[in-house]
Protein backbone atom coordinates (compact mmCIF):
# COMPACT_ATOMS: atom_id res chain seq x y z
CA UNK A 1 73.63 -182.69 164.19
CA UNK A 2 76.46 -184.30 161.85
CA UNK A 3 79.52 -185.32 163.76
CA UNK A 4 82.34 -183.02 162.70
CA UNK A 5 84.86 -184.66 165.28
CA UNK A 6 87.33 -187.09 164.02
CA UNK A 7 86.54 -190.47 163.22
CA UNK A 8 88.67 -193.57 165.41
CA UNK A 9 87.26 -196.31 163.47
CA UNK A 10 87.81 -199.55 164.42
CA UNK A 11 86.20 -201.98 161.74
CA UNK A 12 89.57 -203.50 160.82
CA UNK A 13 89.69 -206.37 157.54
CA UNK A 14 88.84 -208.94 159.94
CA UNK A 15 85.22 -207.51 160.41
CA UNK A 16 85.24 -206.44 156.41
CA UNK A 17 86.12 -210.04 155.50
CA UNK A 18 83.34 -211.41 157.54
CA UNK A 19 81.06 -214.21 155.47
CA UNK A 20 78.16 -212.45 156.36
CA UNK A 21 78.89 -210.32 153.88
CA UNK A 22 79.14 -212.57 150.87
CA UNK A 23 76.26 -214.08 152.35
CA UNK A 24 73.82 -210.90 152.46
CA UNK A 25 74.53 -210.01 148.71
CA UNK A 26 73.54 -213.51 147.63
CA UNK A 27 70.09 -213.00 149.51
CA UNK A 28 70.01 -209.56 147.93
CA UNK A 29 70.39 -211.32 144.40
CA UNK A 30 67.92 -214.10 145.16
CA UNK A 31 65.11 -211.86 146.24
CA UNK A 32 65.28 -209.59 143.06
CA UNK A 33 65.57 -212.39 140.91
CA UNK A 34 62.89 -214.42 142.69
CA UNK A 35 60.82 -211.21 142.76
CA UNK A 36 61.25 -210.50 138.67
CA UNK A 37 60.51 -215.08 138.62
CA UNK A 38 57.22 -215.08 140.22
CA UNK A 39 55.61 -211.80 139.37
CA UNK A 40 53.64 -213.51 136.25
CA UNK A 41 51.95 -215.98 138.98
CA UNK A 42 48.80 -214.32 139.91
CA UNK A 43 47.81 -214.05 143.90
CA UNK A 44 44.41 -215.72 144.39
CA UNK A 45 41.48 -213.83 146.15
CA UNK A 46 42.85 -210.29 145.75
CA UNK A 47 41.37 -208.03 143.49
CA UNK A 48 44.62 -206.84 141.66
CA UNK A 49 46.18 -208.19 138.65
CA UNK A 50 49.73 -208.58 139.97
CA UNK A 51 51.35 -211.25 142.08
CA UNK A 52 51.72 -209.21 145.35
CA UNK A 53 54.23 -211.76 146.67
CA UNK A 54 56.32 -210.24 143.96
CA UNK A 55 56.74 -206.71 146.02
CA UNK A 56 57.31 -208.51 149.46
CA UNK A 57 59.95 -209.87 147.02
CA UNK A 58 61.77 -207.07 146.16
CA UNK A 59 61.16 -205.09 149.15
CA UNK A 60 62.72 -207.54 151.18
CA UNK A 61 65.86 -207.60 149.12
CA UNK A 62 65.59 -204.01 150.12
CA UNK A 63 66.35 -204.91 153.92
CA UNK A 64 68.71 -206.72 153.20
CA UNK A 65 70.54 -204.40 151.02
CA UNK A 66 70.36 -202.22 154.21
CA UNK A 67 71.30 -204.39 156.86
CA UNK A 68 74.55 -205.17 154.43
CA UNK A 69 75.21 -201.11 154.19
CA UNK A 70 74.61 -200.41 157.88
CA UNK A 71 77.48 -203.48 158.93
CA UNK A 72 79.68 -201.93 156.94
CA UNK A 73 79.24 -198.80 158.74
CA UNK A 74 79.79 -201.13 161.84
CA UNK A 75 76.30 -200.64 163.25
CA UNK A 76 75.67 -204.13 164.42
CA UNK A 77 72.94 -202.62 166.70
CA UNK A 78 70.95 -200.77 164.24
CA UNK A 79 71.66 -203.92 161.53
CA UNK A 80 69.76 -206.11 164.71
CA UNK A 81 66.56 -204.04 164.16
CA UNK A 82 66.49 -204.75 160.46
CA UNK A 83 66.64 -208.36 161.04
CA UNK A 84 63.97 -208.38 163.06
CA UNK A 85 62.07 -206.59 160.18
CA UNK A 86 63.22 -209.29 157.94
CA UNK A 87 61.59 -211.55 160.37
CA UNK A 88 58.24 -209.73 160.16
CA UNK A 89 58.38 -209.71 156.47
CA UNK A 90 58.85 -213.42 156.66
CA UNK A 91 56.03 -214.39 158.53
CA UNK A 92 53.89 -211.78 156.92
CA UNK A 93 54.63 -213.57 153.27
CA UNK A 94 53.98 -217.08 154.72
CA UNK A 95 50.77 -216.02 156.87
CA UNK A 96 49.10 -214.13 153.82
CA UNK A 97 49.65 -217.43 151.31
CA UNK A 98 48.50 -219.50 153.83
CA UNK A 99 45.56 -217.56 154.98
CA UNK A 100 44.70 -216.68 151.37
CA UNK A 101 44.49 -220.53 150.70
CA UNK A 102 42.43 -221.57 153.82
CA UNK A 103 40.08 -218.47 152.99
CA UNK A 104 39.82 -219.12 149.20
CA UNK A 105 36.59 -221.36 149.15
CA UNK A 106 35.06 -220.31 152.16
CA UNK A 107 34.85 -216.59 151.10
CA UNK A 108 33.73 -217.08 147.36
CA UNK A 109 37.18 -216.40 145.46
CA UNK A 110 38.18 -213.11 147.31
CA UNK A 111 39.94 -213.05 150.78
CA UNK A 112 38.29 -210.07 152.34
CA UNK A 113 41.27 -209.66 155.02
CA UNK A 114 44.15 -209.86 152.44
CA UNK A 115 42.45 -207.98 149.64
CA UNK A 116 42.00 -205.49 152.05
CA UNK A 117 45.49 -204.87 153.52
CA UNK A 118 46.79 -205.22 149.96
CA UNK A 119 44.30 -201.96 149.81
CA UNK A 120 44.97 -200.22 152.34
CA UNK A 121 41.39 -200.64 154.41
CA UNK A 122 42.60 -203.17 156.78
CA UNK A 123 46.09 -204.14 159.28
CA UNK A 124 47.39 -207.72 159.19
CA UNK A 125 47.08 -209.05 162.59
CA UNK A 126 50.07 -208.58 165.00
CA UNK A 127 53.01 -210.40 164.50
CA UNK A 128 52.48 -213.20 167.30
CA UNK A 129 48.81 -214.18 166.34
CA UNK A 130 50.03 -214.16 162.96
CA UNK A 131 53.34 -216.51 163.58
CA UNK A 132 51.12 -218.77 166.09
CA UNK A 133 48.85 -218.76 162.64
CA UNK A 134 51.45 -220.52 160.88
CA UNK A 135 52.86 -222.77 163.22
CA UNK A 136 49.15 -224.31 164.04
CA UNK A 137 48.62 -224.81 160.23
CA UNK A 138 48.30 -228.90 159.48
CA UNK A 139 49.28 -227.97 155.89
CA UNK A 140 52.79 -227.08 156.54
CA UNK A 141 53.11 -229.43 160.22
CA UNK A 142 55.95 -231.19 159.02
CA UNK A 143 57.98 -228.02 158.36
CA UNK A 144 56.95 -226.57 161.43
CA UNK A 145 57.71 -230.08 163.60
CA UNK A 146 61.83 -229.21 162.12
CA UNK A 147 61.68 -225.37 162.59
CA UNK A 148 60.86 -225.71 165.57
CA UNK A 149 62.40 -228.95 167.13
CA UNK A 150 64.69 -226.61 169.47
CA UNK A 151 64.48 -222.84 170.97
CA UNK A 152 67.06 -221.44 168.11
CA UNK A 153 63.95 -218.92 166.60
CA UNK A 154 62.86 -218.39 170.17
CA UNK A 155 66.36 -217.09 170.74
CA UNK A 156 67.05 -215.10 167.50
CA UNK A 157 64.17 -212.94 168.29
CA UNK A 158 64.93 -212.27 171.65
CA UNK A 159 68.36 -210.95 169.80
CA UNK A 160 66.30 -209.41 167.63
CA UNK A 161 64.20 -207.22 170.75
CA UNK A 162 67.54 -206.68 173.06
CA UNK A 163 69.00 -204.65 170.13
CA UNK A 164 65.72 -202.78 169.28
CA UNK A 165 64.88 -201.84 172.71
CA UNK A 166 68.51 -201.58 174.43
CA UNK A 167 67.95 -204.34 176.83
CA UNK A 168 71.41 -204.53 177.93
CA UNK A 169 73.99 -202.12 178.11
CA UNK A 170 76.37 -204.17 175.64
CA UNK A 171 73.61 -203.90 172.92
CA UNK A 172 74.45 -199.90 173.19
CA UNK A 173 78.22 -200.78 172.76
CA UNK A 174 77.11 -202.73 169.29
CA UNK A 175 76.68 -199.64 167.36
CA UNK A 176 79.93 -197.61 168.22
CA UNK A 177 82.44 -198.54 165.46
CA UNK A 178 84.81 -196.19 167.13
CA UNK A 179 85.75 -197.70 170.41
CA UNK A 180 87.42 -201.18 170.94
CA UNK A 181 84.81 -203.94 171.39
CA UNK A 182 86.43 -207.61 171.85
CA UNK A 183 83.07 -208.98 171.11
CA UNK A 184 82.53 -207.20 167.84
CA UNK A 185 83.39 -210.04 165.79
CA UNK A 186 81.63 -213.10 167.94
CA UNK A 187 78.12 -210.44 167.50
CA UNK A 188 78.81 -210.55 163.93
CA UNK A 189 79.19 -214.48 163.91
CA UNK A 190 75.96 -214.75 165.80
CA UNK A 191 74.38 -212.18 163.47
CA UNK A 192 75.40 -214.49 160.45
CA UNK A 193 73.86 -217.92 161.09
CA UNK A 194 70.83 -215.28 162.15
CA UNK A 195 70.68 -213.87 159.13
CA UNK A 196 71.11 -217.65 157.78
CA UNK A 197 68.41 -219.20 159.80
CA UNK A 198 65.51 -216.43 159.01
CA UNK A 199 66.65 -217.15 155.12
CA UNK A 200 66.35 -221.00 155.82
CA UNK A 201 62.72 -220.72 157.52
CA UNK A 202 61.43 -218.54 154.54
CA UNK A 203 62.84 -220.79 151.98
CA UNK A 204 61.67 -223.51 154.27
CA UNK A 205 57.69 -222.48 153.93
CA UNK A 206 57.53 -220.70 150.63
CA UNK A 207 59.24 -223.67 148.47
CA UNK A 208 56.79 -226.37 150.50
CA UNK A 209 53.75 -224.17 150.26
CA UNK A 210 54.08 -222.74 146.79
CA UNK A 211 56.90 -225.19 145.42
CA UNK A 212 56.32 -223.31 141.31
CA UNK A 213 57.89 -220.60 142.79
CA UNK A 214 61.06 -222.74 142.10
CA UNK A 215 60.09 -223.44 138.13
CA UNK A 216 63.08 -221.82 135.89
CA UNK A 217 62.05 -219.54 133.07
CA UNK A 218 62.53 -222.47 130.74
CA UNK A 219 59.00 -223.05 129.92
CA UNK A 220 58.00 -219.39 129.42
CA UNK A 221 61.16 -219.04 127.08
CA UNK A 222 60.69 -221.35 125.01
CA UNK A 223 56.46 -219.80 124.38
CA UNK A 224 57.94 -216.39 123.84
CA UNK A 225 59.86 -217.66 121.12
CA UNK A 226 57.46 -219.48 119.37
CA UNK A 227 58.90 -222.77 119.89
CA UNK A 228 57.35 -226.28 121.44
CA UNK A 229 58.67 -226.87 125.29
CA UNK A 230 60.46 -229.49 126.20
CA UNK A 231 58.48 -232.18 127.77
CA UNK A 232 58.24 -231.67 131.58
CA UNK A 233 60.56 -228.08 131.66
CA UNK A 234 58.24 -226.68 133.73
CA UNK A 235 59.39 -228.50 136.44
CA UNK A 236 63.03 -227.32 136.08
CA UNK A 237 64.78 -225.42 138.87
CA UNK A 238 65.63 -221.89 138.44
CA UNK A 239 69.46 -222.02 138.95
CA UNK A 240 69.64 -218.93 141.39
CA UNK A 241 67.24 -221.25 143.49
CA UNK A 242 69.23 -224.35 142.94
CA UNK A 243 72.46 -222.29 143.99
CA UNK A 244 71.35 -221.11 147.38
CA UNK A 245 69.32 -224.07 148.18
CA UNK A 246 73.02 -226.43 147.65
CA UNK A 247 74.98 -223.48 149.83
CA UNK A 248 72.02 -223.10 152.92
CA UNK A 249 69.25 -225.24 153.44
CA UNK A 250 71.85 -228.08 152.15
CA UNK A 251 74.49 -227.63 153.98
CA UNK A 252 72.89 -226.56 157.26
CA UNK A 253 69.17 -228.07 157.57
CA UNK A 254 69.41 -230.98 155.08
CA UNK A 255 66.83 -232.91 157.11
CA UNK A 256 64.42 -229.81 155.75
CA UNK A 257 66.00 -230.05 152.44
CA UNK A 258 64.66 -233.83 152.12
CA UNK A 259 61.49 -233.21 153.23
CA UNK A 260 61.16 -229.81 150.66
CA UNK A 261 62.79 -232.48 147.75
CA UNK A 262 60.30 -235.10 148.87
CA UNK A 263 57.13 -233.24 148.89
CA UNK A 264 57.61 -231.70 145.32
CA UNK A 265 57.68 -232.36 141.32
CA UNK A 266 60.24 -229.82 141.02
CA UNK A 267 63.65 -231.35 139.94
CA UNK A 268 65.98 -230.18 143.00
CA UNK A 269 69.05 -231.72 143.16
């Protein structure tokens, strides 16, 4: 039933003016333009002629978009469950490139277990066998060994499952904008560097593991309009990449940011 009583809202310009804000509609802007950037890259070992990376793309900028509509509502709770979807969308991009890549030869150019989720036959595995995946893969050990140096992932998700599941009374508090909540604004810190940190560990993976995701349109410009590319633009930087790689993974996690510049052809600055 719709709530026909009056409203008491207390989401004052303090909560409104919050940087998680700014920061959610960058990742909303990154994900559609990464989605529209990589969708002419083919995925390997599925039998469809679209890069299906491309749609986890876009329909992640899709949480995001509501996680940013549901804070403004004040629903810090609710915005707590999305994350955690966010999360599973994470590892569910990383664990399909990287399964798809250790299945490639052995199954004869089509990965039976990806080509048939992307089909609708078959369920990825759970989302704990399918993190535990990633973090025993040699390929990406040296991301993993600065992911995981501390318990901060280990404690996001358990953030994550105390809003879903009501844990603790104050979780239930989270999603009443209209009583006073003193902690409404340190929640919204903590869900901020969240949000940052799940944004970091995909960036993290998907630029080590497929670092020509980064490439700019440069190269693909200059063949649509008939003219020769310059000499090694293939390996420029998309400038919405460049942009939130500088204000994140810079700024907070530069030791990952070294290893990411140091492990790739692609002209990061």
């Amino acid at each position: 039933m719709i709530n026909t009583m009056p409203e008491f809202n207390m989401i004052d310009k303090t909560y409104i003016d919050n940087k998680v804000f700014k920061r959610m509609t960058e990742c909303s802007e990154f994900y559609y333009l990464l989605s529209f950037s990589v969708f002419g890259f083919l995925t390997p070992g599925v039998m469809v002629s679209m890069n299906i990376d491309s749609y986890i793309f876009s329909s992640m900028q899709g949480t995001v978009d509501s996680m940013h509509e549901i804070l403004l509502k004040g629903r810090v709770n609710d915005a707590y469950a999305l994350l955690r979807k966010y999360h599973d969308s994470i590892i569910i991009n990383i664990y399909t490139i990287l399964y798809a890549k250790d299945s490639l030869e052995k199954e004869n150019f089509l990965v039976t277990r990806i080509n048939n989720w992307v089909k609708g036959k078959e369920q990825l595995p759970e989302y704990r066998i399918m993190s535990n995946y990633i973090r025993d893969q040699k390929d990406v050990s040296p991301i993993n060994e600065l992911l995981y140096g501390d318990d901060t992932y280990t404690k996001l998700r358990d953030r994550c499952n105390d809003n879903a599941h009501y844990n603790f009374y104050h979780n239930v508090l989270l999603n009443d904008k209209d009583i006073y909540n003193e902690n409404r604004i340190s929640e919204l810190n903590k869900f901020s560097q969240d949000l940052d940190n799940l944004f970091i560990l995909h960036i993290s993976y998907l630029f080590y593991i497929n670092n020509h995701y980064m490439t700019s349109s440069d190269y693909a410009d200059s063949m649509d309009m008939g003219i020769e590319p310059k000499e090694g633009c293939q390996y420029n930087v998309a400038p919405f990449i460049q942009k939130l790689f500088d204000e994140v993974l810079n700024k907070q996690r530069p030791d990952i940011a070294k290893l990411i510049k140091d492990s790739t052809s692609m002209r990061l600055e």
